[in-house]
PDB file of N, CA and C in Angstrom:
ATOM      1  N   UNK A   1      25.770  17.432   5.804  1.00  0.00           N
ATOM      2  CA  UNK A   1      24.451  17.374   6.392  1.00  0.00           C
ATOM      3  C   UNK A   1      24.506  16.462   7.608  1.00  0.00           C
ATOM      4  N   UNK A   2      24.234  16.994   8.849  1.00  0.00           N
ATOM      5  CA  UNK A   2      24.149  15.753  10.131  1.00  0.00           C
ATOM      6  C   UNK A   2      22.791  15.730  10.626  1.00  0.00           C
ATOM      7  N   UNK A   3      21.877  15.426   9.514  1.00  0.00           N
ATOM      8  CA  UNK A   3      20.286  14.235   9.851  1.00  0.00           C
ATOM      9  C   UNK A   3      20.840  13.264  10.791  1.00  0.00           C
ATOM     10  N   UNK A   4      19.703  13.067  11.312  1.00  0.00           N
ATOM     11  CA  UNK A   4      20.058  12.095  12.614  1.00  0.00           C
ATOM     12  C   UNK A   4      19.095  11.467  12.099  1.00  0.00           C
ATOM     13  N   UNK A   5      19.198   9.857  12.435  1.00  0.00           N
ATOM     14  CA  UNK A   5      18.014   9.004  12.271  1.00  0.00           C
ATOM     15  C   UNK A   5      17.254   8.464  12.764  1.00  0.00           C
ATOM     16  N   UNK A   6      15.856   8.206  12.984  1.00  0.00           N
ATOM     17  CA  UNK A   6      15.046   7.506  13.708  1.00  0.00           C
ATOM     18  C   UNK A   6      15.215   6.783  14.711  1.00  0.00           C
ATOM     19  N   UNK A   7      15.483   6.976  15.657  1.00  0.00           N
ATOM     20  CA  UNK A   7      15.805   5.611  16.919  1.00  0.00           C
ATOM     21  C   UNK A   7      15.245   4.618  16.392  1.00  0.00           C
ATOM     22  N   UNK A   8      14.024   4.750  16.286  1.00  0.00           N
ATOM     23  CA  UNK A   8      13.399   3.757  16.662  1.00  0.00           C
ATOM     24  C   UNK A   8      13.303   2.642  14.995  1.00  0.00           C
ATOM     25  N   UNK A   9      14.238   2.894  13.803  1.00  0.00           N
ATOM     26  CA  UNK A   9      14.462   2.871  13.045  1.00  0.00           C
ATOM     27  C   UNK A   9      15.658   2.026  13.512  1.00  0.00           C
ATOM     28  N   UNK A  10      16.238   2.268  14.053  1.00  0.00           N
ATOM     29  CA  UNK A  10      17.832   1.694  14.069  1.00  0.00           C
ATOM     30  C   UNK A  10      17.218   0.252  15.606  1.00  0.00           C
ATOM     31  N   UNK A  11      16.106   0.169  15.833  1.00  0.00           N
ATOM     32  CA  UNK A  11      15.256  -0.920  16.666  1.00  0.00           C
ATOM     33  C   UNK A  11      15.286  -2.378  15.810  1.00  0.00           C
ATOM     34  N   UNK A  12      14.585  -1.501  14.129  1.00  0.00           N
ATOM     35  CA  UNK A  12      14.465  -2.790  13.622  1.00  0.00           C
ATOM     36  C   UNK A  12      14.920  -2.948  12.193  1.00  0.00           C
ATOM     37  N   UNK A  13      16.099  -1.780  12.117  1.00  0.00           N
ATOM     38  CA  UNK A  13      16.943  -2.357  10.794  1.00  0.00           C
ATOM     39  C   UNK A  13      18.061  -3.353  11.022  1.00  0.00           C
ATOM     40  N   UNK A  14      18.250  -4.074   9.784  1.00  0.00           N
ATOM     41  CA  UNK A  14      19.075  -5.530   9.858  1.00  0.00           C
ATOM     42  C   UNK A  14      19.939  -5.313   8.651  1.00  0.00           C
ATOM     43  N   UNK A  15      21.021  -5.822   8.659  1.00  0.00           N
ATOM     44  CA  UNK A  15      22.009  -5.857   7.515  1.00  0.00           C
ATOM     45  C   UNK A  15      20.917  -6.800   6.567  1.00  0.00           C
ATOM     46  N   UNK A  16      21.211  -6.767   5.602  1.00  0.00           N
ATOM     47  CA  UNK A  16      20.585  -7.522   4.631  1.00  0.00           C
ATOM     48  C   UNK A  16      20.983  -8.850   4.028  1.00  0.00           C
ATOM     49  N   UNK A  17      22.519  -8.906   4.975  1.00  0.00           N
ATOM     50  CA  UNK A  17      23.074  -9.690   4.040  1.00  0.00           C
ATOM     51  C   UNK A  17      23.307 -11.134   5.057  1.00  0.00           C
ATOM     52  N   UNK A  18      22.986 -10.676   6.833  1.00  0.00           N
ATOM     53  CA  UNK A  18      23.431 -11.594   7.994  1.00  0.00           C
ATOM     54  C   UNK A  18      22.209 -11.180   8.913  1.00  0.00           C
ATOM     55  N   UNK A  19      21.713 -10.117   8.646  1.00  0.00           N
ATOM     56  CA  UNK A  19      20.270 -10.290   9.509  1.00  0.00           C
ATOM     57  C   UNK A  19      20.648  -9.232  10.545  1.00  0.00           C
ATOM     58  N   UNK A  20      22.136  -9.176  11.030  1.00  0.00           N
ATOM     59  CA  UNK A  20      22.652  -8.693  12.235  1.00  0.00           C
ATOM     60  C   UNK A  20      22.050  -7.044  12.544  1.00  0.00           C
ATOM     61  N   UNK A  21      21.864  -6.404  13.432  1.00  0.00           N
ATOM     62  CA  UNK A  21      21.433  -5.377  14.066  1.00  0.00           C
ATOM     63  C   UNK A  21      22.906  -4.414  13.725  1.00  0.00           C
ATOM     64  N   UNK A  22      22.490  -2.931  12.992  1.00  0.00           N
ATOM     65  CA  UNK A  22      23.171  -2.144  11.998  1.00  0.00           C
ATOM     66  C   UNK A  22      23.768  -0.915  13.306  1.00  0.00           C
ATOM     67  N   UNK A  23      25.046  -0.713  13.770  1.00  0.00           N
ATOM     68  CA  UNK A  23      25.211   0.267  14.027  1.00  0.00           C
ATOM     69  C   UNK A  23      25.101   1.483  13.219  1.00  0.00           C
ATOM     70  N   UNK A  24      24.906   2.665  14.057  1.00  0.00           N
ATOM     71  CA  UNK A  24      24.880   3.762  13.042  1.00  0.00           C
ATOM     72  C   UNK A  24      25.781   5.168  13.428  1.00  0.00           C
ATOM     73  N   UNK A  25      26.896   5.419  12.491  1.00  0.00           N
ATOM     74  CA  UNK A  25      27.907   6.410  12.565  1.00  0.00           C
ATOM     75  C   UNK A  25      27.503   7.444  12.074  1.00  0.00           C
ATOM     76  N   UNK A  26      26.756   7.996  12.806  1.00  0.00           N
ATOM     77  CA  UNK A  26      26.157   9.695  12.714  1.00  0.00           C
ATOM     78  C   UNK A  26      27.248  10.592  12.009  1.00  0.00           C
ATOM     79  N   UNK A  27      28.484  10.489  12.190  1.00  0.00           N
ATOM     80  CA  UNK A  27      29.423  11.650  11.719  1.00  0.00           C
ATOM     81  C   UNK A  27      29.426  11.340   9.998  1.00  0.00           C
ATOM     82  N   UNK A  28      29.920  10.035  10.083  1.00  0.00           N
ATOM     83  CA  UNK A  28      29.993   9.745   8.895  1.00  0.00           C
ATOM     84  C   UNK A  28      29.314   9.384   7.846  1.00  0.00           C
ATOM     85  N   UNK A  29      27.831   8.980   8.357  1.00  0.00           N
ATOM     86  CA  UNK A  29      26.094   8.922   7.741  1.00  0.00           C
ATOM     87  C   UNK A  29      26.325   7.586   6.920  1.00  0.00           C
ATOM     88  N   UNK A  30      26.345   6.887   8.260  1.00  0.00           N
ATOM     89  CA  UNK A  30      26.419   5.382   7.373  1.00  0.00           C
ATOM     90  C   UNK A  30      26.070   4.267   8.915  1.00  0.00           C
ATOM     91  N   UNK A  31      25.630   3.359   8.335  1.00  0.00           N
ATOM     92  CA  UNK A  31      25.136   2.071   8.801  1.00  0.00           C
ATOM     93  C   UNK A  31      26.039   1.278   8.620  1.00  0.00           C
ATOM     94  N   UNK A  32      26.858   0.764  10.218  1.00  0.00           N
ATOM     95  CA  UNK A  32      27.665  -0.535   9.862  1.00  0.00           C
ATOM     96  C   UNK A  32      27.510  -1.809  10.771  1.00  0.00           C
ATOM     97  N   UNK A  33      27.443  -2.966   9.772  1.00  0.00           N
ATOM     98  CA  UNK A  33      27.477  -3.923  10.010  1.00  0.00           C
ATOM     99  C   UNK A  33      28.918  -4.513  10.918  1.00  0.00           C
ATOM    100  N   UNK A  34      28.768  -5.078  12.145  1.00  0.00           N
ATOM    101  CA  UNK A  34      29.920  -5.355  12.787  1.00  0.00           C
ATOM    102  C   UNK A  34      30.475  -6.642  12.100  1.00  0.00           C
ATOM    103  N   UNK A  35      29.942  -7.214  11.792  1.00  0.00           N
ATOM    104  CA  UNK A  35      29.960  -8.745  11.598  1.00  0.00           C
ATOM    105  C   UNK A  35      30.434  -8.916  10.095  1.00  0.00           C
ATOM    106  N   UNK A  36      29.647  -8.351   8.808  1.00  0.00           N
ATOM    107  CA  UNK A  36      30.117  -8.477   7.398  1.00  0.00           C
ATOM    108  C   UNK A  36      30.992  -7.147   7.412  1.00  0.00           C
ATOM    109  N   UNK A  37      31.536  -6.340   8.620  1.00  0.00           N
ATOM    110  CA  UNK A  37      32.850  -5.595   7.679  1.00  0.00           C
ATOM    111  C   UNK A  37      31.892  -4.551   6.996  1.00  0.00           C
ATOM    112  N   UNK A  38      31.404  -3.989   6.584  1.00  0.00           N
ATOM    113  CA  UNK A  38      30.779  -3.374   6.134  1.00  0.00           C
ATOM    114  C   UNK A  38      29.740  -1.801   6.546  1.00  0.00           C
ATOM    115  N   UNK A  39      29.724  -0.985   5.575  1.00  0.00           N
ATOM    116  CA  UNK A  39      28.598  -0.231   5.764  1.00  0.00           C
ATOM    117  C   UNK A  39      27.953   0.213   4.766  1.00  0.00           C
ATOM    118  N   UNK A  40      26.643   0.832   5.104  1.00  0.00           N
ATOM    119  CA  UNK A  40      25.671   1.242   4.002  1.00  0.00           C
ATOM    120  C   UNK A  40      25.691   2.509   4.173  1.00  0.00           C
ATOM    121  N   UNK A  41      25.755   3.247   3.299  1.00  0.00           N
ATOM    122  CA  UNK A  41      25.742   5.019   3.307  1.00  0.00           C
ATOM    123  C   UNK A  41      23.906   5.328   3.773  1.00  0.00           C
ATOM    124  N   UNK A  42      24.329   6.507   4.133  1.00  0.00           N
ATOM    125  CA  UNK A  42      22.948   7.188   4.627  1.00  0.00           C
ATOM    126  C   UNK A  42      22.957   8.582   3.242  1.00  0.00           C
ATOM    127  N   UNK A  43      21.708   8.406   2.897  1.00  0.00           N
ATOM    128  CA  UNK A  43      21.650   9.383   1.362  1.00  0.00           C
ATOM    129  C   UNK A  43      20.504  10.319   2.038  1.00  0.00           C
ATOM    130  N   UNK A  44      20.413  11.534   2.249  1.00  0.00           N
ATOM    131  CA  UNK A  44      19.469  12.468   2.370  1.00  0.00           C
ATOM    132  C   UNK A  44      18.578  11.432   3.286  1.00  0.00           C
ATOM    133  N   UNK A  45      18.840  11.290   4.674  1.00  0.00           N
ATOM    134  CA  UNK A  45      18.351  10.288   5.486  1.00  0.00           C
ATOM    135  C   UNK A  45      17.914   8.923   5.419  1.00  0.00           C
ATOM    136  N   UNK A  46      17.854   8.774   3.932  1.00  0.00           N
ATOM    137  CA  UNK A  46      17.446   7.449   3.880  1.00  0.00           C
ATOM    138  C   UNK A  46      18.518   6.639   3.782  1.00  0.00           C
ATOM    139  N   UNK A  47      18.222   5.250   4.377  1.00  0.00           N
ATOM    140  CA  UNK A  47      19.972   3.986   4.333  1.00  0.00           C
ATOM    141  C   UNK A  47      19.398   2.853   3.063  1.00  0.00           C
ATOM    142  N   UNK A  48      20.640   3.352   2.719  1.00  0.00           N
ATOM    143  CA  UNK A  48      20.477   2.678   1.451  1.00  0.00           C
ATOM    144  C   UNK A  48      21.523   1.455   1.182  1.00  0.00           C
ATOM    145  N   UNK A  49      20.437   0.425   1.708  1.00  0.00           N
ATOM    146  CA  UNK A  49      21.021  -1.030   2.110  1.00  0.00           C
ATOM    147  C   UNK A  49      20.833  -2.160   0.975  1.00  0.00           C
ATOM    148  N   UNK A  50      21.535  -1.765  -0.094  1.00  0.00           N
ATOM    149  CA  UNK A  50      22.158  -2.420  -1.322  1.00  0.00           C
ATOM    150  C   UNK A  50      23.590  -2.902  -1.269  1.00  0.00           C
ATOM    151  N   UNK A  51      23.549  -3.979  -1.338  1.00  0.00           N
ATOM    152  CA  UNK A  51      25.145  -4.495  -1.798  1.00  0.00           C
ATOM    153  C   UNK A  51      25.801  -3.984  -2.516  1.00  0.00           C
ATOM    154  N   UNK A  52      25.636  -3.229  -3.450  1.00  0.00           N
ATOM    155  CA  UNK A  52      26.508  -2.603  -4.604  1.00  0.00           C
ATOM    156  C   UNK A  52      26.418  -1.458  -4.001  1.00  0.00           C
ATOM    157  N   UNK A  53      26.247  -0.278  -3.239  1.00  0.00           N
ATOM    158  CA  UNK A  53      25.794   0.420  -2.202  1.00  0.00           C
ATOM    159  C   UNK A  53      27.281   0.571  -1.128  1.00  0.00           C
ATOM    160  N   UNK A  54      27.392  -0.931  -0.093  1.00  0.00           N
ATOM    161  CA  UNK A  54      27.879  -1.196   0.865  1.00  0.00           C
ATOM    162  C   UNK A  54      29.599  -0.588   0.385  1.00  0.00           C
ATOM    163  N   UNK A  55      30.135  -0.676   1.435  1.00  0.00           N
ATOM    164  CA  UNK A  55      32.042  -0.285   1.561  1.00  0.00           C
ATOM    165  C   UNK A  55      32.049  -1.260   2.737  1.00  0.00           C
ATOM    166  N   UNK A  56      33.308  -2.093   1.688  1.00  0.00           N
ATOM    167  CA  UNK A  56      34.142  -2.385   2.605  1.00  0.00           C
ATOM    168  C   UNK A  56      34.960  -2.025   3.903  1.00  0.00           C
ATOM    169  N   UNK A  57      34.936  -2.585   5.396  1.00  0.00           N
ATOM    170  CA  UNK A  57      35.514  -1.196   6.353  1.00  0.00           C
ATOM    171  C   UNK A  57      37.065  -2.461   6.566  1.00  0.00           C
ATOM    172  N   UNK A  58      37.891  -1.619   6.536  1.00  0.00           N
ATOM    173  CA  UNK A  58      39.530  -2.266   6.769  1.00  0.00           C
ATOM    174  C   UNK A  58      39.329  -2.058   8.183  1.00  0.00           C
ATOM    175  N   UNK A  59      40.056  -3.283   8.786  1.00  0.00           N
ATOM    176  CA  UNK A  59      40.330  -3.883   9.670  1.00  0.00           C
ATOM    177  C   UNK A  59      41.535  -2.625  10.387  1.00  0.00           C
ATOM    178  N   UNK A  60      41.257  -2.526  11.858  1.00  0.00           N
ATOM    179  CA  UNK A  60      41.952  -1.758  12.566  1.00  0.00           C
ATOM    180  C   UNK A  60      43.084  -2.205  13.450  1.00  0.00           C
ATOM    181  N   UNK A  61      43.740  -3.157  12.812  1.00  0.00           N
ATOM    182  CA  UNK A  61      45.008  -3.616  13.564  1.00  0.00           C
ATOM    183  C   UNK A  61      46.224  -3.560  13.538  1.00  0.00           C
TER     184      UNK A  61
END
């Protein structure tokens, strides 16, 4: 499914866990945090920004 999400949604969502402003990877339907390493899956458009939820993202070096 490639739902796209709200612009204006991605204005004033925040990681939950650092506050920080959530990129969002349309291909892969997830919300990531640059800062905690992390992303939140996107479920039938909604982001579902639970810690038990989140994936770890490995480091690209």
């Amino acid at each position: 499914m490639s739902d796209k999400i709200n612009p204006q949604l991605l204005e004033v969502i925040a990681c939950p866990r650092c506050l920080a402003r959530l990129q969002y990877d349309q291909e892969n339907q997830r919300l990531i945090c640059c800062y905690e390493h992390i992303a939140y899956p996107i479920k039938n458009g909604v982001p579902e920004l639970l810690a038990d939820k989140a994936e770890i993202l490995k480091n690209k070096e």
